[in-house]
N, C-alpha and C. Protein backbone atom coordinates (compact mmCIF):
# COMPACT_ATOMS: atom_id res chain seq x y z
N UNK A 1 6.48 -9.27 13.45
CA UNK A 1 5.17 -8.69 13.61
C UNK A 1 4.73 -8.07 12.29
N UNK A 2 4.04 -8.98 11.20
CA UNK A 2 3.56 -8.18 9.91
C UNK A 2 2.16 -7.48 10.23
N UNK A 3 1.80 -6.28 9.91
CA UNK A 3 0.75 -5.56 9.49
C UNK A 3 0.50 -5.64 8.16
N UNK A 4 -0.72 -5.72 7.62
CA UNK A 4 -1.10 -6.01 6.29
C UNK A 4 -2.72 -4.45 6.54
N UNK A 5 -1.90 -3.63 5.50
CA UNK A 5 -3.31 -2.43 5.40
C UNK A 5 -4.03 -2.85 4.38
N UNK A 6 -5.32 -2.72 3.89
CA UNK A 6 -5.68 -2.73 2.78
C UNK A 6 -6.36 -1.57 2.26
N UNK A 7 -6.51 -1.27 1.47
CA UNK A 7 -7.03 0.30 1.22
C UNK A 7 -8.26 -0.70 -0.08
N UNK A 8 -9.21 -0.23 0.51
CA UNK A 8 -10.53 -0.93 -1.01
C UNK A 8 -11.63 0.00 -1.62
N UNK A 9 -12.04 -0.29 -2.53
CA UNK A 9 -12.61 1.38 -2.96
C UNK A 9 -14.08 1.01 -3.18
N UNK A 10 -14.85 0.13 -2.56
CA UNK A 10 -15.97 -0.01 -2.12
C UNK A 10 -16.02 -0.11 -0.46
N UNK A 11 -17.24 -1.38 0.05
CA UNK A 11 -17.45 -1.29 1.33
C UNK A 11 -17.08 -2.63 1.39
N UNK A 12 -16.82 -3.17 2.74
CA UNK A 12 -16.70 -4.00 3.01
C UNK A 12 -17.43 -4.69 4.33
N UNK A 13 -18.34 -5.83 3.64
CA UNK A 13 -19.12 -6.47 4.42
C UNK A 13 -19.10 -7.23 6.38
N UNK A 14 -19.33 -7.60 7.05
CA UNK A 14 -18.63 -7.93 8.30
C UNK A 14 -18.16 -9.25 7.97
N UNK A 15 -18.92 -9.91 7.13
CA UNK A 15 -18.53 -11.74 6.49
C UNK A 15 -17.51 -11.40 5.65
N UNK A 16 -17.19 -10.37 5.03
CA UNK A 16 -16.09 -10.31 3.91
C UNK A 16 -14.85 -10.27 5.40
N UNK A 17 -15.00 -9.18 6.29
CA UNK A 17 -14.09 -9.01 6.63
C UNK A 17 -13.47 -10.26 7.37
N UNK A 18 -14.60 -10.97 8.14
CA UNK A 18 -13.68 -12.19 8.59
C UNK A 18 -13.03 -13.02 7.89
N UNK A 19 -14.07 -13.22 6.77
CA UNK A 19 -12.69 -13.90 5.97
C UNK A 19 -11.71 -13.56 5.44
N UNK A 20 -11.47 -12.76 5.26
CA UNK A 20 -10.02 -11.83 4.88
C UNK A 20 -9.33 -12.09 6.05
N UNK A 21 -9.81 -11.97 7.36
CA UNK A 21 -8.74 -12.11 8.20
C UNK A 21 -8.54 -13.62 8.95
N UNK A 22 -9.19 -14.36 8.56
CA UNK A 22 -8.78 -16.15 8.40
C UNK A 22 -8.27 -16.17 7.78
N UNK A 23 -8.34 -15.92 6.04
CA UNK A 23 -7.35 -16.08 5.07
C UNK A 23 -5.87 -16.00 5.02
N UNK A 24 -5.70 -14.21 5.85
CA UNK A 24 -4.42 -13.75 5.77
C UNK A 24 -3.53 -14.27 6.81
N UNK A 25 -4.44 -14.61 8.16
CA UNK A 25 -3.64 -15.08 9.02
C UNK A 25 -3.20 -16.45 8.71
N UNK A 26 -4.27 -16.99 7.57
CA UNK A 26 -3.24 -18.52 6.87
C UNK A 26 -2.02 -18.38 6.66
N UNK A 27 -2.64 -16.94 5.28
CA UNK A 27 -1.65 -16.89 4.03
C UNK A 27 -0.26 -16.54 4.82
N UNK A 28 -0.23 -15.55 6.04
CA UNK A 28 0.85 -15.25 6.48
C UNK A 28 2.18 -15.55 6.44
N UNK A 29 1.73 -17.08 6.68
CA UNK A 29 3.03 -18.17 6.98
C UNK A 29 3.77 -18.38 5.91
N UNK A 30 3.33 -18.12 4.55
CA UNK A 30 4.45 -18.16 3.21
C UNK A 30 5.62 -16.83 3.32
N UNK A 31 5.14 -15.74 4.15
CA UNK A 31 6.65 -14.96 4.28
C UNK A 31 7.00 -15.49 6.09
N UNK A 32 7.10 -16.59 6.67
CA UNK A 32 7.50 -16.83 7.55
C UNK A 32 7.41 -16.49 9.09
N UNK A 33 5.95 -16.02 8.72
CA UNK A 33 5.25 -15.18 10.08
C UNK A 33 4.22 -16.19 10.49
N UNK A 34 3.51 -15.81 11.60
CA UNK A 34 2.35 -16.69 11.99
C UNK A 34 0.75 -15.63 12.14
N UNK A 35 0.08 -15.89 12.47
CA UNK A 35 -0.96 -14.94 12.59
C UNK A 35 -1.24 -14.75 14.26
N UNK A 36 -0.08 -15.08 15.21
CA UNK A 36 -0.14 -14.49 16.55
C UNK A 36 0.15 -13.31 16.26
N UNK A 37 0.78 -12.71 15.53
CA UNK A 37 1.73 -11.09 15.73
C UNK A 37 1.00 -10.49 14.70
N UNK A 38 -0.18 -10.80 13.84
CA UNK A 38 -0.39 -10.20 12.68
C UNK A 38 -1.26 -9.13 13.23
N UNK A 39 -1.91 -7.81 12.36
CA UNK A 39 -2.05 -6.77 12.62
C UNK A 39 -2.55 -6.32 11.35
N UNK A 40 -4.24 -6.43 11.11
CA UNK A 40 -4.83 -6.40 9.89
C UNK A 40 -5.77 -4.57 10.01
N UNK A 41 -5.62 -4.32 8.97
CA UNK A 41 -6.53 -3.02 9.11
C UNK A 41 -7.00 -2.80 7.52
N UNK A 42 -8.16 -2.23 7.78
CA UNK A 42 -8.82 -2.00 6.32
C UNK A 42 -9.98 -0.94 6.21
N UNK A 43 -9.15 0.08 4.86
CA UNK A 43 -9.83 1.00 4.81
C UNK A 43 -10.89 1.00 4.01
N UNK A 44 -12.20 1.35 4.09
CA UNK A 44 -13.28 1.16 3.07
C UNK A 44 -13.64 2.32 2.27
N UNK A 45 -13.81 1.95 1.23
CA UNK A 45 -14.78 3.15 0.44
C UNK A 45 -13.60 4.01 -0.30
N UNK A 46 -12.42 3.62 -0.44
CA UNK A 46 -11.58 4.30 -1.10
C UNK A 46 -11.07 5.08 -2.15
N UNK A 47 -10.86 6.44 -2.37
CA UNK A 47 -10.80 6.60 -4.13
C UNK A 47 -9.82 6.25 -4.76
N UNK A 48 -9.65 5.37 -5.17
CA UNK A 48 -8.69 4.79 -5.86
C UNK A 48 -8.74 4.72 -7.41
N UNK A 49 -7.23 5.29 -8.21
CA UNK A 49 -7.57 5.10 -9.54
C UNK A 49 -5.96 4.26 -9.84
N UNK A 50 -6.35 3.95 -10.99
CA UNK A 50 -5.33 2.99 -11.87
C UNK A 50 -5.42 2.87 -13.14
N UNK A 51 -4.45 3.41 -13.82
CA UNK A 51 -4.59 3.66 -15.11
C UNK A 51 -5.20 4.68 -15.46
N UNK A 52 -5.40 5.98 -14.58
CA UNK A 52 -6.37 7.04 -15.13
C UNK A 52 -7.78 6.93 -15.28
N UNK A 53 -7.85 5.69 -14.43
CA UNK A 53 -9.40 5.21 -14.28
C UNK A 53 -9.69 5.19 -12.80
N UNK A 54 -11.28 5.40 -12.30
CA UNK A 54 -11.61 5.15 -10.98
C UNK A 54 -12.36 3.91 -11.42
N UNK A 55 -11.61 2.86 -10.79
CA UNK A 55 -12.26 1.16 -10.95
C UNK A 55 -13.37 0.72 -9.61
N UNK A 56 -14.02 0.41 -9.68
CA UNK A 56 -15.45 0.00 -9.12
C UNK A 56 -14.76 -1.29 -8.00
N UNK A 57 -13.45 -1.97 -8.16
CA UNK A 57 -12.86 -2.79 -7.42
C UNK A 57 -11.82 -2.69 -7.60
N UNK A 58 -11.18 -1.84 -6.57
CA UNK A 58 -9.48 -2.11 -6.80
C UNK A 58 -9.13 -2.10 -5.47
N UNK A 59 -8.09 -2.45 -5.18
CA UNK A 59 -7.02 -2.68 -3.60
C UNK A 59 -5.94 -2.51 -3.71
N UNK A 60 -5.42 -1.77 -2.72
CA UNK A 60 -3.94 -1.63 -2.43
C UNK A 60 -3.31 -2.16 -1.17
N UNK A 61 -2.38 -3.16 -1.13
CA UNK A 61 -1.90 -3.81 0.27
C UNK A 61 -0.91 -2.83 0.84
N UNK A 62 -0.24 -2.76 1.77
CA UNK A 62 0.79 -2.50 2.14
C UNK A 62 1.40 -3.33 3.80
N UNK A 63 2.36 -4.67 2.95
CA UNK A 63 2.57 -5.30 4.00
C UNK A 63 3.82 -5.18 4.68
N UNK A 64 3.78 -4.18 6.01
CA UNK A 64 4.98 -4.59 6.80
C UNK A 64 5.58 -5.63 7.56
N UNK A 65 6.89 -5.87 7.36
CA UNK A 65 6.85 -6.98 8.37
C UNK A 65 8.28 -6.69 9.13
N UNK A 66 8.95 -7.40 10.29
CA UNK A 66 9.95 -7.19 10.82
C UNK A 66 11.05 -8.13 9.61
N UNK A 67 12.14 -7.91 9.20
CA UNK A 67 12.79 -8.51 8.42
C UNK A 67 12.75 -8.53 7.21
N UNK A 68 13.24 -8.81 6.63
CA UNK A 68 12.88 -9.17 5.36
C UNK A 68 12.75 -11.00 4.63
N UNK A 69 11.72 -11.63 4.25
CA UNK A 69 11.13 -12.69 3.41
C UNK A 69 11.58 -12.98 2.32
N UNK A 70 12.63 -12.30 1.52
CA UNK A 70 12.83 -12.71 0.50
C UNK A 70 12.05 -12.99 -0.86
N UNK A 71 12.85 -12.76 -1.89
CA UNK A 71 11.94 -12.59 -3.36
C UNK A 71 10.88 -14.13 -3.46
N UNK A 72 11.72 -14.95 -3.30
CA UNK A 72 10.14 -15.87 -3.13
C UNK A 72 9.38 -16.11 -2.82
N UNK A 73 9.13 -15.52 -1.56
CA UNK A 73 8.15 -15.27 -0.47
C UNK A 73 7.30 -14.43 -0.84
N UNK A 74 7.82 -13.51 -1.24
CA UNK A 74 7.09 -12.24 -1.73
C UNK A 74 6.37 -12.71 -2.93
N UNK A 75 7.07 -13.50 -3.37
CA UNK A 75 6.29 -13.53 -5.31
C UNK A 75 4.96 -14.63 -4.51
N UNK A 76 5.60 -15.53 -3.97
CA UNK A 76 3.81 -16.39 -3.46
C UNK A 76 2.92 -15.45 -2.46
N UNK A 77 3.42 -15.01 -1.77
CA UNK A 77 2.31 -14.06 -1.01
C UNK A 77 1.38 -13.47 -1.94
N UNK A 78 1.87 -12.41 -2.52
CA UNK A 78 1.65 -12.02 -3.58
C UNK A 78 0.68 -12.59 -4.53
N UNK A 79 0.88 -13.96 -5.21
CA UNK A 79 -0.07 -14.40 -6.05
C UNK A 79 -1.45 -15.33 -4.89
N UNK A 80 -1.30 -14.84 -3.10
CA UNK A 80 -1.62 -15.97 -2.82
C UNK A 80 -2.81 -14.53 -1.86
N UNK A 81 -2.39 -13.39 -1.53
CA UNK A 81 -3.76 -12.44 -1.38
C UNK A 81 -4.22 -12.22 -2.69
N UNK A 82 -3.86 -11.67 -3.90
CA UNK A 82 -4.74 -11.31 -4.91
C UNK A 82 -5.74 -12.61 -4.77
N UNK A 83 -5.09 -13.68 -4.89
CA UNK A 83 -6.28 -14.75 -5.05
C UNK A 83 -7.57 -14.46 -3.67
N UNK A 84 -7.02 -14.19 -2.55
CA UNK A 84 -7.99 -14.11 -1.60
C UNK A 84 -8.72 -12.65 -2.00
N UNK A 85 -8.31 -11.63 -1.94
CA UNK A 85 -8.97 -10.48 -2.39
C UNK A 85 -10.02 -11.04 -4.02
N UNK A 86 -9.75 -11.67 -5.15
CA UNK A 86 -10.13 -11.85 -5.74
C UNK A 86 -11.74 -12.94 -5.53
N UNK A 87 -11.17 -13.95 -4.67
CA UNK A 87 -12.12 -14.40 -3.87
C UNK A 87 -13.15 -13.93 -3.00
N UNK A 88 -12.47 -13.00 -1.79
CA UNK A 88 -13.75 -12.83 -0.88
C UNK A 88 -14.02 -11.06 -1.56
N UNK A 89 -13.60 -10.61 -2.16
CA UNK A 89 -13.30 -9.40 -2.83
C UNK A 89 -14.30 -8.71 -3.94
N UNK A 90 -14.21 -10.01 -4.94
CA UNK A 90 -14.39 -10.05 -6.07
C UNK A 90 -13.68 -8.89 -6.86
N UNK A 91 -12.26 -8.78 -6.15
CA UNK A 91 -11.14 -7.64 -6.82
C UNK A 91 -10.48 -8.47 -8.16
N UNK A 92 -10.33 -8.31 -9.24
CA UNK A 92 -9.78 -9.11 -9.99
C UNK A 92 -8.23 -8.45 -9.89
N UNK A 93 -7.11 -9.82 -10.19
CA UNK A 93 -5.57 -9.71 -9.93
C UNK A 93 -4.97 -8.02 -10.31
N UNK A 94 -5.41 -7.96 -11.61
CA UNK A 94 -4.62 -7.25 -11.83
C UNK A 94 -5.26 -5.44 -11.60
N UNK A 95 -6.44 -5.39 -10.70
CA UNK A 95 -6.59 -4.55 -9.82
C UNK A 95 -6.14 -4.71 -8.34
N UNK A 96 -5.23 -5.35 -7.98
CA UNK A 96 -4.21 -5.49 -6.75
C UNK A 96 -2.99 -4.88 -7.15
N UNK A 97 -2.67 -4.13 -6.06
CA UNK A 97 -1.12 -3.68 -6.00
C UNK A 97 -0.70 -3.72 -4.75
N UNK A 98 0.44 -4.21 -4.86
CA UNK A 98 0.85 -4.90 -3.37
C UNK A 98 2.08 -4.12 -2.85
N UNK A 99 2.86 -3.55 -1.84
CA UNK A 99 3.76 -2.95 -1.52
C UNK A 99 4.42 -3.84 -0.37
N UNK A 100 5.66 -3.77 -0.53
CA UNK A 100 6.41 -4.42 0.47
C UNK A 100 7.00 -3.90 1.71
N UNK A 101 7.03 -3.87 2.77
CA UNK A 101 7.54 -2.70 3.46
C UNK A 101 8.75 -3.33 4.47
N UNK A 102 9.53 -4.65 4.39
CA UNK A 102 10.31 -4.93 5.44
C UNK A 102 11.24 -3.66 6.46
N UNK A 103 11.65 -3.94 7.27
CA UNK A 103 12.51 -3.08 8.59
C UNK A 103 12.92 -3.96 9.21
N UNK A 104 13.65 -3.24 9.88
CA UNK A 104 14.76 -3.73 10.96
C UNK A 104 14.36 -3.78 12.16
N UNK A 105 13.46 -2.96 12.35
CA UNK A 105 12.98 -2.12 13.67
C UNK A 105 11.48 -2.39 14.17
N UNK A 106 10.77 -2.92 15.08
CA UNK A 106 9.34 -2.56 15.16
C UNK A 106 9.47 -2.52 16.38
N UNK A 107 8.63 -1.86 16.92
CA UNK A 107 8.37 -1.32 18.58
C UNK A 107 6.97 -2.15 18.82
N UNK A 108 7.00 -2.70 20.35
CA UNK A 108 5.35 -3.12 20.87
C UNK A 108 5.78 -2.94 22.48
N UNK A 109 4.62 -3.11 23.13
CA UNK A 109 4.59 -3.10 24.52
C UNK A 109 5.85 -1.90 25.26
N UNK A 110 6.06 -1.24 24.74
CA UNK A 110 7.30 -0.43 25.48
C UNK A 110 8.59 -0.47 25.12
N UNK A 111 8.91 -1.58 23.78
CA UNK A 111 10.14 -2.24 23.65
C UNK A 111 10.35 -2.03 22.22
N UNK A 112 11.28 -2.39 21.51
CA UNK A 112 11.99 -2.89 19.67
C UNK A 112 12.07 -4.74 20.03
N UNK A 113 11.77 -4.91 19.03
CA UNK A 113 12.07 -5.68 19.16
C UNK A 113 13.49 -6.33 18.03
């Protein structure tokens, strides 16, 4: 069950947002998930700085998932939302920062799974 947050430091449109969440539920499948269990949320209007700067487009991911995907997974995910954020975004790469969050543990319906 991956959750993907995004934290963005403008607004985000209702057409931006669907496509972000077609995209991700694509992109999903490169760390070995599907987009039945996915779990997208996104914060708008964010203050976000980087580099001692407040940038006009920047994003921060933070993707949990049950398990862990491994370093290759991670490195294409990785180059494969910046591209979508960069796309429906107009965030350029190297205003993305991406966090990884695997566990052992996730709870739904009453249960761990």
């Amino acid at each position: 069950m991956p959750f993907i947050n995004t934290k963005y430091s403008a607004s985000i449109t209702a057409e931006q947002e669907t496509a972000l969440k077609t995209e991700l539920g694509r992109a999903i499948s490169l760390l070995g998930k599907s987009e039945t269990w996915l779990m997208l949320g996104f914060e708008q209007n964010c203050s976000l700085y980087f580099q001692g700067e407040k940038s006009e487009k920047i994003a921060y991911a933070e993707v949990s998932l049950l398990g862990d995907a491994g370093d290759s997974a991670y490195r294409g995910f990785t180059a494969e939302l910046c591209r979508i954020y960069n796309e429906v975004l107009g965030v350029p790469a190297d205003k993305v920062y991406v966090k990884y969050s695997p566990t052992s543990y996730w709870g739904w319906n009453g249960r761990n799974f």
